[in-house]
C-alpha atoms as a PDB file:
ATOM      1  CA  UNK A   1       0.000   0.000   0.000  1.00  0.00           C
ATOM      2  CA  UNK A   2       0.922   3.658  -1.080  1.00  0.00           C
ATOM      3  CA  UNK A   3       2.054   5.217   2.352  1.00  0.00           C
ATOM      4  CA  UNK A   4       0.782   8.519   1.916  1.00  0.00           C
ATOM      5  CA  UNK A   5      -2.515   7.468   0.901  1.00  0.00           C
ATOM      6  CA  UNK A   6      -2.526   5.304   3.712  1.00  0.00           C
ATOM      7  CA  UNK A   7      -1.765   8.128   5.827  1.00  0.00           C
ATOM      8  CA  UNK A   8      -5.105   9.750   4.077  1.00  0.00           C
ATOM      9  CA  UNK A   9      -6.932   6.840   4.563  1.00  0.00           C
ATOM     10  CA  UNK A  10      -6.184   6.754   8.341  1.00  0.00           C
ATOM     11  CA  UNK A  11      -7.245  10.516   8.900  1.00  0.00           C
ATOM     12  CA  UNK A  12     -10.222  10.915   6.750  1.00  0.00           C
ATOM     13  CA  UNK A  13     -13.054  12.296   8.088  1.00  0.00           C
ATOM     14  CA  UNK A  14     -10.957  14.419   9.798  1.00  0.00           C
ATOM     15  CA  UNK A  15      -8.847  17.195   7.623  1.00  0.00           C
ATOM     16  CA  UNK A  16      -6.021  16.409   5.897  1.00  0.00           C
ATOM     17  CA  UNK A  17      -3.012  19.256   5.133  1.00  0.00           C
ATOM     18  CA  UNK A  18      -0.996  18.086   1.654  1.00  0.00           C
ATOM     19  CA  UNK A  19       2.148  19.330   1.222  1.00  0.00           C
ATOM     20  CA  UNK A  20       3.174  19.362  -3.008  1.00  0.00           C
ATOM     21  CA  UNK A  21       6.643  18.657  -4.082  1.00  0.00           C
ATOM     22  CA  UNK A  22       7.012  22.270  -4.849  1.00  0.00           C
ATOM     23  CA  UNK A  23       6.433  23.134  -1.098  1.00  0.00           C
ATOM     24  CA  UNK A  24       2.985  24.486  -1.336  1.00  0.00           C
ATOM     25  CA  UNK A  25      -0.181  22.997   0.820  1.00  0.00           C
ATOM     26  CA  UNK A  26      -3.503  22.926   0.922  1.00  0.00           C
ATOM     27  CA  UNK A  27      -5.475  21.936   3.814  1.00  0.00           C
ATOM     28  CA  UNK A  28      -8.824  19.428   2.203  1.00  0.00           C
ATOM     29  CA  UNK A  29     -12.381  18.515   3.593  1.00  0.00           C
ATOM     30  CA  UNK A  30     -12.152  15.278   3.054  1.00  0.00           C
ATOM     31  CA  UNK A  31     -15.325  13.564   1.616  1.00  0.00           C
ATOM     32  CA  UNK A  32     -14.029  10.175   0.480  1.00  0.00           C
ATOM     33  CA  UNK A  33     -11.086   7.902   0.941  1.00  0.00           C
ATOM     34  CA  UNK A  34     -10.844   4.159  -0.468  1.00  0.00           C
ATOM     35  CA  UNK A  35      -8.580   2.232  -1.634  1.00  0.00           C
ATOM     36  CA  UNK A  36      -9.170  -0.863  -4.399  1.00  0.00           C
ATOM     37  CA  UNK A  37      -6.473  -3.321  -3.824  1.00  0.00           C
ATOM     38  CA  UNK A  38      -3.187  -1.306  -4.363  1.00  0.00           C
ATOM     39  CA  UNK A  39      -4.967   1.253  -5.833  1.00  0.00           C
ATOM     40  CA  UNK A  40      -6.568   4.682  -3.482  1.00  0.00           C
ATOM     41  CA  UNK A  41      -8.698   7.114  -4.830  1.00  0.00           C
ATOM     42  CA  UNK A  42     -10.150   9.948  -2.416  1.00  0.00           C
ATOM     43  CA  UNK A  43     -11.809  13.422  -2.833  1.00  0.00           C
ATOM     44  CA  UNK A  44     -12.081  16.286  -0.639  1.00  0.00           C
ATOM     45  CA  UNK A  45     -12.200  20.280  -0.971  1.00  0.00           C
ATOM     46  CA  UNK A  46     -10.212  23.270   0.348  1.00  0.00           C
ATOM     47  CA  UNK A  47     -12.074  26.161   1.796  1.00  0.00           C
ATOM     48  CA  UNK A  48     -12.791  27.885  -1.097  1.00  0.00           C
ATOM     49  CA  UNK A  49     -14.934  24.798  -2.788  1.00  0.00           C
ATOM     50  CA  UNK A  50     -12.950  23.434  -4.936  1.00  0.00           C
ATOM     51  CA  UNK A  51     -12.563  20.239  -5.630  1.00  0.00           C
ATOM     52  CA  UNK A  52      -9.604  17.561  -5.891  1.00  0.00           C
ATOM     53  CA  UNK A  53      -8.999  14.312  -6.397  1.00  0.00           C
ATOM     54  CA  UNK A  54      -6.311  12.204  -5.147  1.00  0.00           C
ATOM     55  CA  UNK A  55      -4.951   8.977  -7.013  1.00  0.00           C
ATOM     56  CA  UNK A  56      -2.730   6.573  -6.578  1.00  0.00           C
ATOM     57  CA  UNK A  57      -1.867   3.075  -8.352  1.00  0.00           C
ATOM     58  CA  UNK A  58       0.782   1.532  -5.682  1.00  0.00           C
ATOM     59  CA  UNK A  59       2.892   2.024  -3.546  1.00  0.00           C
ATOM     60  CA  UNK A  60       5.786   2.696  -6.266  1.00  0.00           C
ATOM     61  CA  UNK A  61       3.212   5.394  -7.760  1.00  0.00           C
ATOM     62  CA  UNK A  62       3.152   8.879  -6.868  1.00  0.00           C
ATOM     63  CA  UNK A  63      -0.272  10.432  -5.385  1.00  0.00           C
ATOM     64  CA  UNK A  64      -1.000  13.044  -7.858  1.00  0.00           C
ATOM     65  CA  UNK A  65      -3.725  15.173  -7.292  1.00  0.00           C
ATOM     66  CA  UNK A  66      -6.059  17.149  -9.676  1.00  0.00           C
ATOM     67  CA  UNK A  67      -7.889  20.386  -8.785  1.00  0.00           C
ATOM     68  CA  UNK A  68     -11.447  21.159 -10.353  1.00  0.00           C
ATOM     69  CA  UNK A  69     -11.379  23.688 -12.786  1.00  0.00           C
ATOM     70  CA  UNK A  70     -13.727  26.013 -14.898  1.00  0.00           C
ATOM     71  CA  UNK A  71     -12.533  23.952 -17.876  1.00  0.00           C
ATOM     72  CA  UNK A  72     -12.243  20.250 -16.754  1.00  0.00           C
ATOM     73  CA  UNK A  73      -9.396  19.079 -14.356  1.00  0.00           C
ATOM     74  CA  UNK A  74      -5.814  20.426 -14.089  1.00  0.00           C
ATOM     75  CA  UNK A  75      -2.960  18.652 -11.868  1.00  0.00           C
ATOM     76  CA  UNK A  76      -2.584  20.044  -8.505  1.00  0.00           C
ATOM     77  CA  UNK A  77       1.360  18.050  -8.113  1.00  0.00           C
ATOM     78  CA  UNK A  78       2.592  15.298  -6.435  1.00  0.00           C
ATOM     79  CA  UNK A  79       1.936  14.586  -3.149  1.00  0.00           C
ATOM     80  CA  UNK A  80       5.296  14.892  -1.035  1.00  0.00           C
ATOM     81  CA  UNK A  81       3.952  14.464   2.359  1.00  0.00           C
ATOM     82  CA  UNK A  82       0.282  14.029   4.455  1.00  0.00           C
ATOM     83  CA  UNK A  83      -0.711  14.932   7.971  1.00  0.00           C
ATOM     84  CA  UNK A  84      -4.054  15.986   9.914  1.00  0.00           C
ATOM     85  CA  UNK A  85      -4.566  19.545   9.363  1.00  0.00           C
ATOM     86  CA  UNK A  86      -5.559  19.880  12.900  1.00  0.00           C
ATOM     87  CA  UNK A  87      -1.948  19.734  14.907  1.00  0.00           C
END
């Protein structure tokens, strides 16, 4: 299993903050988190609304995320690291 979207996994309901390989973060509502076999999938929103989706094949497979846009979906990044937004 992916370790970050375990991570994820393990804190969803609760808030997660994502940290991007380029150092930025964004702190997510998280509405879903599940994983199918070595595959994760999860959505959740930042305070403004918008939405983004988290993926992951395996554990040797980054967790990219996408961010909703007015025009389809764009890539957020990578995911470099996960913890509960509420520390």
């Amino acid at each position: 299993m992916h370790t970050l979207a375990k991570r994820i996994h393990n804190i969803t309901p609760k808030d997660v903050r994502l940290t991007f390989e380029d150092g930025s973060t964004v702190v997510l509502e998280m509405r879903s988190a599940e994983f199918f076999q070595e595959a994760f999938q999860a959505e959740g929103s930042d305070s403004e609304g918008t939405t983004y989706r988290l993926v992951t094949d395996g554990e040797d497979d980054p967790l990219v995320a996408g961010r909703e846009a007015d025009d389809g979906w764009a890539t957020a990044g990578i995911v470099d690291d996960v913890e509960p937004a509420a520390e």
